[in-house]
Protein backbone atom coordinates (compact mmCIF):
# COMPACT_ATOMS: atom_id res chain seq x y z
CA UNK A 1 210.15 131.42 119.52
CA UNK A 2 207.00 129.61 118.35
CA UNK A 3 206.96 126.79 116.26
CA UNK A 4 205.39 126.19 112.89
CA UNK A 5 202.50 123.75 113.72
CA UNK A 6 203.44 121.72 110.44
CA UNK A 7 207.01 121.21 112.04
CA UNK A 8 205.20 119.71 115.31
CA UNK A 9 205.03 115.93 114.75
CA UNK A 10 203.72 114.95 118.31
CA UNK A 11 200.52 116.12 117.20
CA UNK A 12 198.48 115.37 120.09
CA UNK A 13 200.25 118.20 122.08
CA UNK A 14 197.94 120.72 119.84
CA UNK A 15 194.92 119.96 121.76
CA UNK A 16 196.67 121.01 125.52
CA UNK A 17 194.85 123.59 126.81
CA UNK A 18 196.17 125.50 129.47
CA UNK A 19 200.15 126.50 130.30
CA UNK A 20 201.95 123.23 130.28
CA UNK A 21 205.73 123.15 131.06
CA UNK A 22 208.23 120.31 129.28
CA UNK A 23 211.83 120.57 131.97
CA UNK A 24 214.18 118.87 133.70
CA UNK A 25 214.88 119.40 137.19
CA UNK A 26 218.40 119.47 136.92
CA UNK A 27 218.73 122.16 133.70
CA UNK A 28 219.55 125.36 134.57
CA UNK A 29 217.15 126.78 132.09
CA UNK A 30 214.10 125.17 133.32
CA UNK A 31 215.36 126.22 137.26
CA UNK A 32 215.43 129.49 136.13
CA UNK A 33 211.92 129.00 134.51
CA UNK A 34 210.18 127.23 137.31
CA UNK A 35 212.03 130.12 139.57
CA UNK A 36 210.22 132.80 137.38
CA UNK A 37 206.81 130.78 137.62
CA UNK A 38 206.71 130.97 141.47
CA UNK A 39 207.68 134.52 141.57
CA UNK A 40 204.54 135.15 139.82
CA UNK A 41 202.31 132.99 141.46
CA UNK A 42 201.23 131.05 138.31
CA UNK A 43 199.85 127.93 138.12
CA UNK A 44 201.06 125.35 135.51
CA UNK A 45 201.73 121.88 135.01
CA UNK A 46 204.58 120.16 134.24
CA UNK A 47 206.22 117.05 132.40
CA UNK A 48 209.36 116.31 133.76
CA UNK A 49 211.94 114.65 131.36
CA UNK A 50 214.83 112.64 132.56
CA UNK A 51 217.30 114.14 130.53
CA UNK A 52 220.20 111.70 131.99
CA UNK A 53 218.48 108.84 130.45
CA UNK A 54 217.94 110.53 127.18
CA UNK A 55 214.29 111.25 127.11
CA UNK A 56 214.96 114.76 125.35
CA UNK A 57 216.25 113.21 122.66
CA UNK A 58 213.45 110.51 122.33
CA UNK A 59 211.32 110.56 119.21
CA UNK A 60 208.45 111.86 120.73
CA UNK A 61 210.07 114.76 122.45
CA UNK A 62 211.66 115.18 119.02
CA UNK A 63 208.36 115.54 117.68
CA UNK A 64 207.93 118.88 120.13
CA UNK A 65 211.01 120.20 120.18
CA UNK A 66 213.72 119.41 117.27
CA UNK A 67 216.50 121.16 119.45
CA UNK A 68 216.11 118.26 121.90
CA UNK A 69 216.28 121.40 124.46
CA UNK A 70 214.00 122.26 127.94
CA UNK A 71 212.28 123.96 128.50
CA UNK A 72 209.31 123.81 126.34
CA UNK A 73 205.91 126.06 126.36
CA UNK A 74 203.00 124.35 125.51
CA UNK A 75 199.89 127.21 126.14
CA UNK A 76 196.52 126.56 124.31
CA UNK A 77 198.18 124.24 122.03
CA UNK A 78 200.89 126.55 120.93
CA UNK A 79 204.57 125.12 121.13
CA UNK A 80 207.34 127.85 122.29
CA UNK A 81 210.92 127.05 122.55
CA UNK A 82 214.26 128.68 124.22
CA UNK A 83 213.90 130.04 127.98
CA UNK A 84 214.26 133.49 127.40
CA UNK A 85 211.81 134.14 124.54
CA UNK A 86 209.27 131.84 126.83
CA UNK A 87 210.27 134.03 129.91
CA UNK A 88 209.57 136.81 127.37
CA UNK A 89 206.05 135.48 126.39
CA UNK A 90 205.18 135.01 130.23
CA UNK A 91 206.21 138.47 131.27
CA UNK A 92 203.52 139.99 129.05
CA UNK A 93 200.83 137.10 129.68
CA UNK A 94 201.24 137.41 133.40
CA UNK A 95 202.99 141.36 134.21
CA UNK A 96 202.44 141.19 137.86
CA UNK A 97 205.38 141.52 139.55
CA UNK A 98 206.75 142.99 136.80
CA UNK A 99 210.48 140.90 136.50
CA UNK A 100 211.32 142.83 133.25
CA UNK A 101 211.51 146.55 134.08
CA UNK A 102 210.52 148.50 131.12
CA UNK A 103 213.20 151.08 131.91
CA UNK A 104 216.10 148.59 131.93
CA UNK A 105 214.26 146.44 128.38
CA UNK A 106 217.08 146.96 125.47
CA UNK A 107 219.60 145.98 128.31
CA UNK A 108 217.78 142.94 129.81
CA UNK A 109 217.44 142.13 126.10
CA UNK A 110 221.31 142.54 125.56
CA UNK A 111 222.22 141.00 128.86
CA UNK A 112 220.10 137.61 128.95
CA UNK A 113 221.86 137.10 125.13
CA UNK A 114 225.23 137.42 126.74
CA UNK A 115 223.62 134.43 129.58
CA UNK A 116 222.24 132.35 126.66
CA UNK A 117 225.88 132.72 125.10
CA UNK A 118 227.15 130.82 128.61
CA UNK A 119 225.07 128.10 128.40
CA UNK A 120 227.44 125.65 126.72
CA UNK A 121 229.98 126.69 129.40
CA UNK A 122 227.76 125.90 131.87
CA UNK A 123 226.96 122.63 131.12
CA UNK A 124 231.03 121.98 130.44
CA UNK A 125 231.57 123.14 134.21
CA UNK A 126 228.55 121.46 135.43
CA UNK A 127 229.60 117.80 133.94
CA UNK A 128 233.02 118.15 134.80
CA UNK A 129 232.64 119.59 138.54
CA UNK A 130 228.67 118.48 139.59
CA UNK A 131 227.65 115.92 137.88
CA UNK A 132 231.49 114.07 137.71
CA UNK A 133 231.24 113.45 133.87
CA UNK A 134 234.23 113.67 131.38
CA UNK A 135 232.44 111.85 128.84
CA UNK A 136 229.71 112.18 126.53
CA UNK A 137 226.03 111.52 128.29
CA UNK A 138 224.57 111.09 124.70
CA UNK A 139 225.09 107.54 122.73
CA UNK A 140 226.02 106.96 119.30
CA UNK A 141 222.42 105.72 118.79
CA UNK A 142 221.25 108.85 120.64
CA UNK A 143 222.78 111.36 118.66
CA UNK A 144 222.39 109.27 115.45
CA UNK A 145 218.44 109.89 116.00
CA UNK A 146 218.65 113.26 117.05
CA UNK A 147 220.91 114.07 113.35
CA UNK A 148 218.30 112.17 111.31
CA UNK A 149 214.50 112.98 110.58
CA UNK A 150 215.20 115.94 108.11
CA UNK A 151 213.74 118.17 111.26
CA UNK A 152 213.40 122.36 111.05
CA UNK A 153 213.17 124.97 113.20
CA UNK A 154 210.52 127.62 111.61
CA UNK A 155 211.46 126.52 108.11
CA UNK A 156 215.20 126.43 108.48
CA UNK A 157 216.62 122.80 107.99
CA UNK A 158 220.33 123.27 109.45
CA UNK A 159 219.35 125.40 112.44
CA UNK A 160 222.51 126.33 114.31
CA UNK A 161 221.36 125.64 117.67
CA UNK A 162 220.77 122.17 116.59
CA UNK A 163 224.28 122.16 114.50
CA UNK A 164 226.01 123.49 118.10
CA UNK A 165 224.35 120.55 120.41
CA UNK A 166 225.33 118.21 117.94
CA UNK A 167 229.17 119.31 117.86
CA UNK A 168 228.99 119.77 121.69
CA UNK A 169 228.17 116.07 122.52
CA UNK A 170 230.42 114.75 119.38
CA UNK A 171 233.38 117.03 120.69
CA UNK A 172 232.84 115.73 124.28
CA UNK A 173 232.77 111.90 122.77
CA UNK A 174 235.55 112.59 121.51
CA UNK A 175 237.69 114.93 123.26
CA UNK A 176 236.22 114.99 126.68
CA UNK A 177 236.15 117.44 129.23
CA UNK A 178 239.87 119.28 128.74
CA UNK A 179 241.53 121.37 131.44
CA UNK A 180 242.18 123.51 128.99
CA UNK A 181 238.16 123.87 128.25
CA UNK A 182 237.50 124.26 131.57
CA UNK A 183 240.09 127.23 132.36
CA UNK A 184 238.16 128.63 129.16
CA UNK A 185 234.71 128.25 130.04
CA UNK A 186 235.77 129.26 134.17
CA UNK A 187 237.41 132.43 132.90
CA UNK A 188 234.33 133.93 131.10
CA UNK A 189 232.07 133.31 134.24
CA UNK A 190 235.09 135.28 136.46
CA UNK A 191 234.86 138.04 133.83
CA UNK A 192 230.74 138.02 134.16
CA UNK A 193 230.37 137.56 137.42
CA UNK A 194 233.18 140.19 137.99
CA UNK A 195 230.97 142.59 136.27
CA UNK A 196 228.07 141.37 138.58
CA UNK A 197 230.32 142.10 141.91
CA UNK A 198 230.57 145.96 139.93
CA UNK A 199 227.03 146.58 139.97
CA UNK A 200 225.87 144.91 143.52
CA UNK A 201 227.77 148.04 144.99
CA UNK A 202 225.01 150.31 143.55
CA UNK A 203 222.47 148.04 144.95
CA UNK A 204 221.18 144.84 146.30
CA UNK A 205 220.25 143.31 142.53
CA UNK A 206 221.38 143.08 139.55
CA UNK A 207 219.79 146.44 137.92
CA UNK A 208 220.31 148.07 141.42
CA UNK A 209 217.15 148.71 144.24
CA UNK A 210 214.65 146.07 142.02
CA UNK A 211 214.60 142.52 141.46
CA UNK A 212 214.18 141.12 137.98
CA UNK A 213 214.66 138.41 135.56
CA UNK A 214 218.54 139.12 135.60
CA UNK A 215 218.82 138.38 139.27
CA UNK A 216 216.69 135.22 138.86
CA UNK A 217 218.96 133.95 135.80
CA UNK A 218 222.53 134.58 137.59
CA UNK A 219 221.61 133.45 140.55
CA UNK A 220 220.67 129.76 138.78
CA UNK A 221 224.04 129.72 137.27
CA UNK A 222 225.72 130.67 140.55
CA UNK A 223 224.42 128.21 142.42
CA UNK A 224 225.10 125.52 140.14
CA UNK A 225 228.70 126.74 139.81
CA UNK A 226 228.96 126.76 143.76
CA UNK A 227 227.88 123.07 143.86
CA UNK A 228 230.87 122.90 141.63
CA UNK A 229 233.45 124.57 143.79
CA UNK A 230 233.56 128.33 142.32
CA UNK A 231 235.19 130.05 145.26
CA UNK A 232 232.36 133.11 145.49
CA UNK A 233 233.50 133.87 149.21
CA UNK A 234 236.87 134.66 148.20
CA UNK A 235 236.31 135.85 144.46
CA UNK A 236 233.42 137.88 144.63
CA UNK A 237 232.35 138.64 148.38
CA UNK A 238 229.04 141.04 147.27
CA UNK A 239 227.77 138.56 144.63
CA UNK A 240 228.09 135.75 147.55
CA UNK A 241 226.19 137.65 149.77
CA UNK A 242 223.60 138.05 146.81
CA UNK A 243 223.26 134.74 146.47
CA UNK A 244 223.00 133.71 150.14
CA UNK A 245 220.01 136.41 150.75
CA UNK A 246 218.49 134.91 147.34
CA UNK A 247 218.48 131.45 148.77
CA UNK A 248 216.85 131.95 151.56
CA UNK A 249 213.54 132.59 149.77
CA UNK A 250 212.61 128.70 148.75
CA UNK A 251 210.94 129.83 145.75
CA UNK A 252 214.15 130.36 144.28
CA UNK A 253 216.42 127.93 146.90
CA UNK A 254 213.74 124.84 146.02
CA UNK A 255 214.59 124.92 142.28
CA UNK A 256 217.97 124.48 142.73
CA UNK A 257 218.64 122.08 144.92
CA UNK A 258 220.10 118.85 143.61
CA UNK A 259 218.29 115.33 143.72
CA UNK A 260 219.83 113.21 146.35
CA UNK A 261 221.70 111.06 144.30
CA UNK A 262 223.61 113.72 142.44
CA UNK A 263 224.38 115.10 146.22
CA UNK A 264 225.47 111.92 147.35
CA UNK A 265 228.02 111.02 144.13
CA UNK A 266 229.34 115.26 143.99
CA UNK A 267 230.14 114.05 147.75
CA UNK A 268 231.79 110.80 146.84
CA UNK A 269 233.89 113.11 143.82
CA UNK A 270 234.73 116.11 145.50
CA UNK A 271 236.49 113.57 148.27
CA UNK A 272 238.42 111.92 145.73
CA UNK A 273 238.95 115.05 143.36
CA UNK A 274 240.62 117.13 146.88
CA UNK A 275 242.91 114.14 147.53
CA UNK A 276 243.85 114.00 143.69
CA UNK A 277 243.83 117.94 143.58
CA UNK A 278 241.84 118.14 140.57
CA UNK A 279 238.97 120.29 142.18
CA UNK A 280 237.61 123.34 140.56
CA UNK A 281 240.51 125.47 141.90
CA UNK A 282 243.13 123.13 141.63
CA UNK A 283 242.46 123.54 137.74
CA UNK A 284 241.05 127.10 136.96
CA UNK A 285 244.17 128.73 139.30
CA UNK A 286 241.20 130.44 140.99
């Protein structure tokens, strides 16, 4: 997705030349970006945001992206938005290796919207079980600037991608992080990655005898969701094999790896979550 140039407020950003990369080394969208990137041997640079300290939502970033999202595309001056249409864009700007196999397209197309549809599951089993949060990350100011502005996205002023971050962050101020939401969000990545174990028997990828995008995509949520405690091993033995082989290439292992002091405190909470027994399995039934 490209934005309109009127809707792009940071206006000095339309005079980058070059492919220029907005992310956060921690979301799972830019990992599987940056992942994507080495495979093809491009060359880019990049503008990390620290998204625990709010900078996505800053008024500046704002001014890029309205969604408050990474990753962001910024190539000759045009802004794109949402990983997969950028991972789209990329395929045909760079097709060597090719990552999305013509003869596999309407289902890559079908199956990355079913990923995209995880995200906010994701991020609920990721705060709860890596980064140790039940709360909301996001202030009142913070989400009081990111509601305000009168932004669009192409044209459209309540943009439900916009209207679903909101009610995420507001729900999770409010709510936070249920049990119940967690056996929720847990159960539809069993059901997926269930369906993954299924087609690893015809073949060491995703689509069978070829790596592409899909294998780069699941294996960034399953390693996040192993940091977490997801018992692959025992669940799903094929798609922990998959994973293992995948991370021993470091262009995909590197991307994933957490900063040291997310390791350290997911050490200092999975000690006291196992003596509480409140650890992934303890509250899925997994």
């Amino acid at each position: 997705m490209q934005l309109i140039e009127s809707e792009i407020t940071s206006r000095e950003i339309l005079d980058w030349r070059g492919l220029q990369i907005f992310h956060g080394w921690t979301s799972s969208c830019s990992q599987k970006l940056r992942i994507f990137l080495n495979l093809k041997g491009v060359e880019w640079q990049g503008h990390v945001l620290n998204l625990a300290e709010g900078e996505s939502y800053s008024e500046w970033f704002l001014g890029i992206n309205p969604r408050g999202l990474v990753p962001v595309l910024v190539l000759d001056g045009a802004v794109h938005i949402e990983s997969n249409d950028i991972l789209a864009l990329l395929e045909k700007t760079f097709p060597e290796p090719c990552l999305f196999p013509a003869a596999h397209g309407d289902e890559i197309v079908r199956l990355l919207r079913h990923e995209d549809d995880l995200h906010l599951d994701l991020r609920t089993l990721s705060f709860r079980f890596v980064f140790g949060r039940t709360g909301s990350p996001k202030t009142p100011a913070l989400l009081d600037r990111y509601r305000g502005g009168n932004r669009t996205v192409n044209g459209i002023a309540n943009d439900p991608s916009r209207a679903h971050e909101l009610e995420f962050y507001e729900r999770l101020a409010a709510q936070g992080i249920t049990d119940e939401a967690i056996r929720t969000s847990a159960a539809k990545f069993r059901a997926a990655f269930e369906e993954l174990e299924q087609r690893l028997s015809a073949g060491p990828y995703y689509l069978g005898q070829r790596l592409s995008i899909l294998d780069i995509a699941w294996f960034v949520y399953a390693s996040r969701l192993k940091f977490g405690g997801y018992p692959f091993a025992r669940l799903h033995p094929r798609v922990d094999a998959w994973r293992r082989t995948l991370a021993q290439d470091e262009r995909f292992s590197r991307e994933v790896e957490l900063p040291k002091p997310v390791r350290e405190n997911l050490e200092r909470n999975h000690q006291a979550w196992m003596e509480a027994g409140s650890m992934f399995s303890d509250i899925t039934g997994f």
